[in-house]
Protein backbone atom coordinates (compact mmCIF):
# COMPACT_ATOMS: atom_id res chain seq x y z
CA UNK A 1 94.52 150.47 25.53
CA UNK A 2 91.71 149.64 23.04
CA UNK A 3 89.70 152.52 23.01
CA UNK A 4 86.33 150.94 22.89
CA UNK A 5 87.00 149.03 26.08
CA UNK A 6 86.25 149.56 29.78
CA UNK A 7 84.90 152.96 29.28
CA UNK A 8 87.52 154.51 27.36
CA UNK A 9 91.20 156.20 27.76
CA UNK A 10 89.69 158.77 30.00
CA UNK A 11 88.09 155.78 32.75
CA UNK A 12 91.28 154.12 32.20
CA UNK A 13 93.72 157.02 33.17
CA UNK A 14 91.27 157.38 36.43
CA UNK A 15 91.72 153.78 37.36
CA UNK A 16 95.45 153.88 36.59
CA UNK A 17 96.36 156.72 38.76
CA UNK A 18 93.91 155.74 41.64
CA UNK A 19 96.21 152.43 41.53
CA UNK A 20 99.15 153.93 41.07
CA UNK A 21 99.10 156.19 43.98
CA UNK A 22 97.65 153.58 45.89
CA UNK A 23 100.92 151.16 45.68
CA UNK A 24 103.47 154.64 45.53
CA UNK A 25 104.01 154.35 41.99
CA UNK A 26 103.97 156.78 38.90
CA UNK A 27 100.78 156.73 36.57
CA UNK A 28 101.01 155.06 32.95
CA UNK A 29 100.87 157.27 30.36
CA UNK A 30 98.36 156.03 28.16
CA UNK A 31 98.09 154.99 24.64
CA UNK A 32 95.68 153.84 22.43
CA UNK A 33 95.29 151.22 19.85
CA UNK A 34 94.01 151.38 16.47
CA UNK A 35 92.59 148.89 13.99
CA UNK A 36 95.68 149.42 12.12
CA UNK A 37 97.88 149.31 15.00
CA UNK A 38 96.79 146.92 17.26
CA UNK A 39 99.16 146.99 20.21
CA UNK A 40 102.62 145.71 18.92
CA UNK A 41 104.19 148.60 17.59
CA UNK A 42 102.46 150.90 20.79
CA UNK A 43 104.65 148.19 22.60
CA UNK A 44 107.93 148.37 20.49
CA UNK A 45 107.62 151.91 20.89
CA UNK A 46 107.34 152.01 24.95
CA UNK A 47 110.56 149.57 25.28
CA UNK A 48 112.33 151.76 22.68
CA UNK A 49 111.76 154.58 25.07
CA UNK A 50 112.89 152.92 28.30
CA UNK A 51 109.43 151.68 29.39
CA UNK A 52 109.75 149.25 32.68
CA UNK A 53 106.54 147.69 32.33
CA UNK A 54 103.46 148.29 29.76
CA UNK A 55 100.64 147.44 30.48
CA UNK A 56 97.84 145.99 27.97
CA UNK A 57 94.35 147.10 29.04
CA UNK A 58 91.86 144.98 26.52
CA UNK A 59 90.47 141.89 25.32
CA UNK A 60 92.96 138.50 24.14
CA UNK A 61 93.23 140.86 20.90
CA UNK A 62 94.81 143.84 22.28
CA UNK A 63 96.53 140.99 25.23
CA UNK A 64 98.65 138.87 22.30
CA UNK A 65 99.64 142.37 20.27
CA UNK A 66 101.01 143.71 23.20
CA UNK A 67 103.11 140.76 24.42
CA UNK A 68 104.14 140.13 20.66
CA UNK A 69 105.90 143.64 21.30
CA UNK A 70 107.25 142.55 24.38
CA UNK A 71 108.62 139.15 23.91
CA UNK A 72 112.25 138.64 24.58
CA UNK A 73 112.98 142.24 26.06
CA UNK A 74 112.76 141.31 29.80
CA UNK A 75 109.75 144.51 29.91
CA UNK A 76 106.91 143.10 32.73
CA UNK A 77 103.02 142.80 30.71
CA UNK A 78 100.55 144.00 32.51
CA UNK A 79 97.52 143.45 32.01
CA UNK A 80 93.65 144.95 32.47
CA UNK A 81 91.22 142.35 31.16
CA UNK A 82 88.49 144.36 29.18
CA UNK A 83 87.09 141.33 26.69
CA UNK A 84 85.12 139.01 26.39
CA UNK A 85 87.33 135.46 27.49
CA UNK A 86 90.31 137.14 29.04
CA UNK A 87 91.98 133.54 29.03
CA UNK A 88 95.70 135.05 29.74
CA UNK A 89 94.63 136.84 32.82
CA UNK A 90 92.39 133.33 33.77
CA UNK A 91 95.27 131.27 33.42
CA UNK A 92 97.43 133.12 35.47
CA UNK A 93 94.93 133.91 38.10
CA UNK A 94 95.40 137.47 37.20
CA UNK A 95 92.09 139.67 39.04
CA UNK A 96 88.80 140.02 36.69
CA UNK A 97 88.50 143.06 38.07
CA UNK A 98 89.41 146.49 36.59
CA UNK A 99 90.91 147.94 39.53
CA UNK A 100 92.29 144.65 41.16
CA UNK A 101 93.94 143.94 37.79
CA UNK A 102 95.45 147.42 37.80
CA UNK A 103 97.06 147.08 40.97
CA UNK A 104 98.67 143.53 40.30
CA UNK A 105 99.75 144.82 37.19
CA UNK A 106 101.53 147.86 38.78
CA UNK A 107 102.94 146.20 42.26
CA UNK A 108 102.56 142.42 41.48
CA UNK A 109 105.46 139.78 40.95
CA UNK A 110 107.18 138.82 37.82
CA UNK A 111 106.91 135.97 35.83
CA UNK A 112 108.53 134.13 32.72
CA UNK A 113 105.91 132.08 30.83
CA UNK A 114 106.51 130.55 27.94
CA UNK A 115 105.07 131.82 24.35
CA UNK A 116 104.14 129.35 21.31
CA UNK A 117 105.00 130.60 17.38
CA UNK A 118 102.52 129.98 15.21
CA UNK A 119 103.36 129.31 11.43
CA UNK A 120 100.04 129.77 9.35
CA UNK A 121 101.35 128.92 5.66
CA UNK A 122 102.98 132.15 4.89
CA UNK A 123 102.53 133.92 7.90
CA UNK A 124 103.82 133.93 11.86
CA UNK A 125 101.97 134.64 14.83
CA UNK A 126 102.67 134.75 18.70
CA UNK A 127 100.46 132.88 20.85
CA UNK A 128 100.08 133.12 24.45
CA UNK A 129 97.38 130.93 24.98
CA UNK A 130 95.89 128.58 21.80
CA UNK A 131 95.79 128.34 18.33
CA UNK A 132 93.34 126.10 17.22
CA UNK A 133 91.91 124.45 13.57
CA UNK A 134 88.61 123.30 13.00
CA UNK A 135 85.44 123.36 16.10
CA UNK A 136 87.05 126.29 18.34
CA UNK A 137 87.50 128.28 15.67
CA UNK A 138 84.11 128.31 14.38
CA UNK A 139 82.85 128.91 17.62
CA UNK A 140 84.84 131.54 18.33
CA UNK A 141 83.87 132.80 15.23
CA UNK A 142 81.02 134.98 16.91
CA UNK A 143 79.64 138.52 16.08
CA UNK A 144 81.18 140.70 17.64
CA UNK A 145 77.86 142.84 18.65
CA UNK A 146 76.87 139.87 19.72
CA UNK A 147 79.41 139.13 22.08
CA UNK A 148 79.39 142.65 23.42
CA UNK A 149 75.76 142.19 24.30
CA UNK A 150 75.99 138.73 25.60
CA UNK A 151 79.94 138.17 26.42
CA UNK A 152 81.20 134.45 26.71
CA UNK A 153 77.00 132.90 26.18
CA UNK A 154 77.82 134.61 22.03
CA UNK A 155 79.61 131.48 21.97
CA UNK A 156 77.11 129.05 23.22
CA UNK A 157 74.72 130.99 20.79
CA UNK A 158 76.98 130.11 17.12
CA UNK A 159 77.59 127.00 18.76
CA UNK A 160 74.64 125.84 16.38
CA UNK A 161 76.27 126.60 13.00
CA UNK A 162 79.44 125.42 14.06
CA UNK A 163 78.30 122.00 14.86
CA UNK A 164 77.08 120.96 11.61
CA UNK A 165 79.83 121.13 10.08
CA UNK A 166 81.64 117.19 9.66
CA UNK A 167 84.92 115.95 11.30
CA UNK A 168 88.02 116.47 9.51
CA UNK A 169 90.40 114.54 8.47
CA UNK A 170 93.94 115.50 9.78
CA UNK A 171 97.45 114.37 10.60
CA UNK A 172 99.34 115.80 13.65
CA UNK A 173 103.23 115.20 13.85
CA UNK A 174 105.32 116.22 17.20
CA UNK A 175 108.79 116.84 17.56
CA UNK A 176 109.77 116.09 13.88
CA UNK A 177 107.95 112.53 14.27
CA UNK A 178 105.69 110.80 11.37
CA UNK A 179 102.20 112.38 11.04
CA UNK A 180 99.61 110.82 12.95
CA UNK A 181 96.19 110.53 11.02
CA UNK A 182 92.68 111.17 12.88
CA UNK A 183 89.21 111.95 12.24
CA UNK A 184 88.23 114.92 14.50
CA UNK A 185 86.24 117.95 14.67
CA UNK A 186 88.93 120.32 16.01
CA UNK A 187 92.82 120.11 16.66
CA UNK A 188 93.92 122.16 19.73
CA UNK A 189 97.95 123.92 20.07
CA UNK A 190 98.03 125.58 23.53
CA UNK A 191 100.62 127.06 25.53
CA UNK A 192 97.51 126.84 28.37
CA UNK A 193 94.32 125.67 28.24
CA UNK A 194 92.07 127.13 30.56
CA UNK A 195 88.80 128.66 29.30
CA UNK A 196 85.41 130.45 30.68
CA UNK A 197 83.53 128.85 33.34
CA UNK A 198 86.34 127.13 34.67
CA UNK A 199 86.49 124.85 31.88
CA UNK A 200 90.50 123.71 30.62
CA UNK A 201 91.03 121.88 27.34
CA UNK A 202 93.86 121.20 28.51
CA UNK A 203 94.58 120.32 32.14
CA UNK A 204 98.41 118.96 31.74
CA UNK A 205 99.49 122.63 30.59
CA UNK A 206 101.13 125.12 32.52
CA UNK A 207 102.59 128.52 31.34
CA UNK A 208 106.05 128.04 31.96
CA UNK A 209 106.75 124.14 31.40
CA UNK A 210 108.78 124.65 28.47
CA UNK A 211 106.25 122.78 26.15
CA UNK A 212 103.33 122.95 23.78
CA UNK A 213 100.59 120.90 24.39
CA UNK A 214 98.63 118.84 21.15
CA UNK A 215 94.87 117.97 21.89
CA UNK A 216 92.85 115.94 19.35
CA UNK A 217 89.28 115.87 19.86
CA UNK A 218 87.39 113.84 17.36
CA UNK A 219 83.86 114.41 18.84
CA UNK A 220 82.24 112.13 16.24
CA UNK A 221 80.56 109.86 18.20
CA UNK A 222 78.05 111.18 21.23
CA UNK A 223 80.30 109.21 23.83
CA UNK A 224 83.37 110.99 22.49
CA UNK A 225 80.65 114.53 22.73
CA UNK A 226 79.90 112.83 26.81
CA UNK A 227 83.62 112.28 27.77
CA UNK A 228 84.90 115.94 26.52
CA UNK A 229 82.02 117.69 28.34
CA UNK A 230 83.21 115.24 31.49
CA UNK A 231 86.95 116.04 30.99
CA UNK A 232 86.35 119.93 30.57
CA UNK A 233 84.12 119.86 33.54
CA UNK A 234 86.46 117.93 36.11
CA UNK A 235 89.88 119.51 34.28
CA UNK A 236 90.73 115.63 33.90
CA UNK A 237 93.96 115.05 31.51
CA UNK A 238 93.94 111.58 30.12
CA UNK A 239 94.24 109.99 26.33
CA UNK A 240 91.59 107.52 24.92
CA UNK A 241 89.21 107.62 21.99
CA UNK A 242 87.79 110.62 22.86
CA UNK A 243 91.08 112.77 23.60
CA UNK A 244 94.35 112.67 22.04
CA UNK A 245 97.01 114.38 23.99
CA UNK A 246 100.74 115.07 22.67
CA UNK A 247 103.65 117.07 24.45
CA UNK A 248 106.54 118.61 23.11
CA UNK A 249 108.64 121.51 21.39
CA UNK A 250 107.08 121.72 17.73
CA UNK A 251 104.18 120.17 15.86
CA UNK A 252 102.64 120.19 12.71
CA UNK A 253 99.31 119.74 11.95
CA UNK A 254 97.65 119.37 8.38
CA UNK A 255 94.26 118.83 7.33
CA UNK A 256 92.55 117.47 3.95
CA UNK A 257 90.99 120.78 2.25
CA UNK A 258 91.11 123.90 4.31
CA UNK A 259 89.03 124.98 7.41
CA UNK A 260 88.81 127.81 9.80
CA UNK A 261 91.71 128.50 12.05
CA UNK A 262 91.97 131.00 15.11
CA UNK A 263 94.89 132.23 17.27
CA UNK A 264 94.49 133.64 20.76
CA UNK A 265 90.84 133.72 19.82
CA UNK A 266 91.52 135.76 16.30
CA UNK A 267 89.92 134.06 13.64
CA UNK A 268 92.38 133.78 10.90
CA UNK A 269 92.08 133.15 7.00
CA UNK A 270 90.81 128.74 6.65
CA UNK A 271 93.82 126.95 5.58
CA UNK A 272 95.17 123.20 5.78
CA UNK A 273 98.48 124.28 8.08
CA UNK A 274 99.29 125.06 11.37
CA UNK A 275 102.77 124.30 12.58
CA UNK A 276 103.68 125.85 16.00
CA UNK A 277 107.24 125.75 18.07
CA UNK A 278 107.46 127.00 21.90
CA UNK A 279 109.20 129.70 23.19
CA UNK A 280 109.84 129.30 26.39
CA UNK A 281 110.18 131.60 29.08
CA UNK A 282 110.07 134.31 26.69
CA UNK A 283 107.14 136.75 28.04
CA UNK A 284 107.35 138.41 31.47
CA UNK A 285 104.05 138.78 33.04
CA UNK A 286 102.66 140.82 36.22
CA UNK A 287 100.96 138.07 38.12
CA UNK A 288 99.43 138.71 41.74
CA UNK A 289 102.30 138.16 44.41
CA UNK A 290 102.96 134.62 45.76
């Protein structure tokens, strides 16, 4: 558990065991999270021991540290959404709610989604939702007293800033094919693509379809600014001038100069790379019961 979220480890143990005596089950023991030790290793740990399900109660952060930990050893993620997007949890249709979320987590079905890798020039990543270059990341790129005060509107707020930056010029290969050149404002790599307020990036997505999904979104022109909004709004897929949309295993995406880059909603060093391969079926997640 992060420590700083939904009232702390001592609120969290009372929701925990109200839910697990409520579905006949043990209480957690629970652990917390440190800036140095984010989730992973807490996770590693709990498998080591013989752990049949952990459960990650935090924001995406504390969400993607825990499942890195997880990934390929079969252990259920559970998970208590205590941040600001909680896009996992969305996607899924995982409860909001503290104590709805701690009862799916503890007596809900199983589930294999799939996980994206994330190559960063140097460094590797886990993704469980999207990686991004360009736009989302400097939007994402909020303060983070800001976004405790506000939640989700801190976005709409450095929306501002991030807009005046120019388009980018980029080239986006799938599958091993030849780079594809576009001007754009952002370049999208999601294993899902739902967001807050029932928006979704990316509507052709779903967690376990064995795929990575590329979205290009130039938003140069206002009609290309009018068709996103449109596209978000109605979760329409599609491909014209104001969406690009590529399926498939890998890609590679490379930019001219370097600009900001985020996974999972972590804002990562600006660089010019992003490559990204899916891993599918790897996670196991807690979803609510069919």
């Amino acid at each position: 558990m992060h420590p700083h979220r939904g009232g702390g480890l001592a609120a969290a143990r009372i929701v925990l065991e109200g839910a697990a005596r409520r579905v006949g089950r043990p209480a957690p023991t629970v652990v917390a999270t440190t800036p140095a030790s984010t989730g992973e290793e807490q996770a590693r740990a709990a498998v080591a021991e013989g752990a049949g399900l952990v459960i990650a109660w935090g924001g995406d952060g504390t969400v993607t540290a825990v499942a890195s930990g997880l990934a390929g050893s079969g252990v259920p993620l559970g998970i208590v959404p205590a941040g600001t997007g909680n896009l996992l949890c969305r996607n899924l249709g995982i409860p909001l709610s503290v104590d709805q979320a701690a009862g799916v987590a503890l007596a809900g079905d199983d589930r294999a989604v799939d996980l994206l890798e994330v190559g960063l020039g140097g460094e590797v990543r886990l993704c469980t939702v999207i990686a991004g270059i360009g736009l989302d990341a400097r939007l994402i790129d909020a303060d983070e007293d800001l976004k405790r005060a506000l939640g989700p509107t801190a976005y709409v707020v450095n929306a501002g800033r991030a807009l005046r930056q120019r388009a980018m010029r980029v080239g986006v290969a799938v599958d091993g094919g030849e780079p594809q050149w576009y001007s754009a404002r952002t370049v999208l790599v999601a294993n899902v693509g739902g967001l807050v307020g029932g928006l979704d990036v990316v509507p052709e997505a779903d967690a376990s379809d064995g795929a990575l999904h590329v979205v290009v979104l130039p938003l140069v022109r206002p009609v290309d600014w009018a068709r996103t909004a449109g596209r978000l709004v109605l979760r329409r897929g599609g491909h014209d001038t104001s969406r690009v949309h590529l399926r498939g295993s890998s890609a590679w995406v490379v930019t001219v100069g370097d600009h900001p880059r985020q996974v999972d909603g972590d804002v990562v060093a600006p660089g010019h790379v992003l490559q990204a391969r899916v891993l599918p079926g790897r996670l196991v997640v807690r979803v609510p019961p069919r």
